[in-house]
Protein backbone atom coordinates (compact mmCIF):
# COMPACT_ATOMS: atom_id res chain seq x y z
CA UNK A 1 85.63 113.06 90.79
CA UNK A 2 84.89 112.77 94.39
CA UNK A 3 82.45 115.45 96.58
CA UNK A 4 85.42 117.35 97.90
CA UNK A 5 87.11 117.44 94.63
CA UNK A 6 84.29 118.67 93.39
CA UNK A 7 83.87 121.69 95.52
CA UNK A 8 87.67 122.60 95.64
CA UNK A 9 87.05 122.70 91.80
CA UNK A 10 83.97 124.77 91.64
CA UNK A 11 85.83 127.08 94.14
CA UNK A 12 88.61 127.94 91.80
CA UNK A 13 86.96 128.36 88.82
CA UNK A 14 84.57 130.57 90.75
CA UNK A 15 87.16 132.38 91.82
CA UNK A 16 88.30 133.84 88.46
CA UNK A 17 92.04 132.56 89.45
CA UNK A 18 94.18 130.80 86.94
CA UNK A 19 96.23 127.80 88.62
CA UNK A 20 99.24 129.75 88.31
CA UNK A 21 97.29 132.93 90.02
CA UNK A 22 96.25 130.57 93.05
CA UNK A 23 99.28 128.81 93.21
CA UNK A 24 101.61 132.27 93.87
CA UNK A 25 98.69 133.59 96.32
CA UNK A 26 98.22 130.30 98.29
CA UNK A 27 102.12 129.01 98.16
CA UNK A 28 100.60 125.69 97.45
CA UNK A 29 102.20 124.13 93.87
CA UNK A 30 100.42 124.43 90.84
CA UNK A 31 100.15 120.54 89.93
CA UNK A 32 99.02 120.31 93.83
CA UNK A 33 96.21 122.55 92.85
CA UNK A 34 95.35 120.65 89.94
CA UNK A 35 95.68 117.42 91.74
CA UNK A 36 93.37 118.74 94.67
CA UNK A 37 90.46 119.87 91.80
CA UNK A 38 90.30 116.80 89.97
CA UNK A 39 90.34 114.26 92.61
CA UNK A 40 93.97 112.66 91.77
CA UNK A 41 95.21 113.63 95.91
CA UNK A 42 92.56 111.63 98.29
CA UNK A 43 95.05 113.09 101.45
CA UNK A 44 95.46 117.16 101.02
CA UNK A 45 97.07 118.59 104.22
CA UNK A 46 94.39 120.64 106.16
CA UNK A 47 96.49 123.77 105.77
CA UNK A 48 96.44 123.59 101.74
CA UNK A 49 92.23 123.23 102.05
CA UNK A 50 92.04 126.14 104.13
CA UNK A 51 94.19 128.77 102.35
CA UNK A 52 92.27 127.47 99.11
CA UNK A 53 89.18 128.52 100.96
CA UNK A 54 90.81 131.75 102.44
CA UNK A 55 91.68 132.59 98.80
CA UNK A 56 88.76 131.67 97.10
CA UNK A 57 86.29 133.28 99.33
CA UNK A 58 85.22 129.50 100.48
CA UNK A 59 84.51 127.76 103.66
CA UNK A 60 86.81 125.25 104.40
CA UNK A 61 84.62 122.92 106.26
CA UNK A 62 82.42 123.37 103.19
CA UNK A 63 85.55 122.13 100.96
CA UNK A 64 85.90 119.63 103.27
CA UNK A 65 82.13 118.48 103.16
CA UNK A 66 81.97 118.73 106.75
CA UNK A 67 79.11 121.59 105.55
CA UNK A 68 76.37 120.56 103.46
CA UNK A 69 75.99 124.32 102.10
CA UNK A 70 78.80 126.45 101.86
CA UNK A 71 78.88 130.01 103.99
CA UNK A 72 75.86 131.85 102.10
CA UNK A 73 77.21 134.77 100.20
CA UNK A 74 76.14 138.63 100.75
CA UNK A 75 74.49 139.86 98.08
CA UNK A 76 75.84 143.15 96.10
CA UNK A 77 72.82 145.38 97.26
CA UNK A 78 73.77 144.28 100.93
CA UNK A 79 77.16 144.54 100.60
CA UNK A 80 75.97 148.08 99.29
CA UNK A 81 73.66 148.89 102.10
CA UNK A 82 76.44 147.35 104.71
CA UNK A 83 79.04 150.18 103.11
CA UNK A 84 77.43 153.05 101.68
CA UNK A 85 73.53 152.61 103.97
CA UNK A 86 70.37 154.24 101.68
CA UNK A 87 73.02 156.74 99.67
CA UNK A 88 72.70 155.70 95.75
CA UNK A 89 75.89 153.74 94.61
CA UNK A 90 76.23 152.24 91.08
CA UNK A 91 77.79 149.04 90.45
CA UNK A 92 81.13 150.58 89.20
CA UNK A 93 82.29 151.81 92.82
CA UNK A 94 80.61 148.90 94.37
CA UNK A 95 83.16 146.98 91.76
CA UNK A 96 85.87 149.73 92.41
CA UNK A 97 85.70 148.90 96.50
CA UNK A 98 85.64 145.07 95.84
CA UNK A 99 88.61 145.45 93.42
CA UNK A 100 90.75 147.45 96.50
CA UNK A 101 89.48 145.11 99.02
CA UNK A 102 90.86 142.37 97.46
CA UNK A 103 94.18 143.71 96.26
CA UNK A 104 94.07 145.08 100.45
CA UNK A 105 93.66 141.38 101.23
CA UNK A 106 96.49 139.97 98.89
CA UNK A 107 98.83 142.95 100.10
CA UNK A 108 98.49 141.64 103.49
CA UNK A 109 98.96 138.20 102.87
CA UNK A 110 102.37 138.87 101.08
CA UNK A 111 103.53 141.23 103.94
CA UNK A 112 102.60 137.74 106.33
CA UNK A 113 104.53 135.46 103.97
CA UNK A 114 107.35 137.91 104.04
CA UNK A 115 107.47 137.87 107.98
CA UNK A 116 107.55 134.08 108.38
């Protein structure tokens, strides 16, 4: 499996998604997915890479090893301070908030696909 393979891989499966989760929220076929993750596609069209990455939470110049280090990640207690400042928030609303942010995110995405 080559670099960028490698990374397109990792970013799925960090992402929690299934294939068939990734495929519906990126338009981009199932065996296209799989064929990006293991290596099998050498040329993947630059708009596939990035709406991986826009799913996934990933760079895509990382994906595309034009970064050595992909975009560092904010930490939950910063993500807490960056929300809520010095107020006292457990990690269940801090999970509640990601949770609506993301189905916020997906919403918007379908209402753009519906659009086109």
């Amino acid at each position: 499996m080559d670099e960028r393979a490698a990374r397109i891989n990792a970013a799925i499966e960090k992402s929690g998604y299934s294939y068939t989760e990734l495929s519906k929220l990126t338009g981009i076929s199932k065996s296209s997915l799989q064929r990006y993750a293991t290596g099998e596609t050498k040329k993947i069209p630059i708009d596939c890479i990035e709406k991986i990455a826009e799913v996934t939470g990933t760079d895509s110049r990382y994906l595309m090893c034009w970064e050595e280090t992909p975009t560092p990640e904010i930490t939950d207690s910063q993500l807490k301070f960056a929300l809520f400042g010095d107020a006292e928030i457990d990690d269940d609303v801090l999970d509640d908030v990601k949770r609506l942010a993301k189905l916020h995110a997906e919403m918007r995405k379908q209402e753009k696909n519906e659009k086109k």
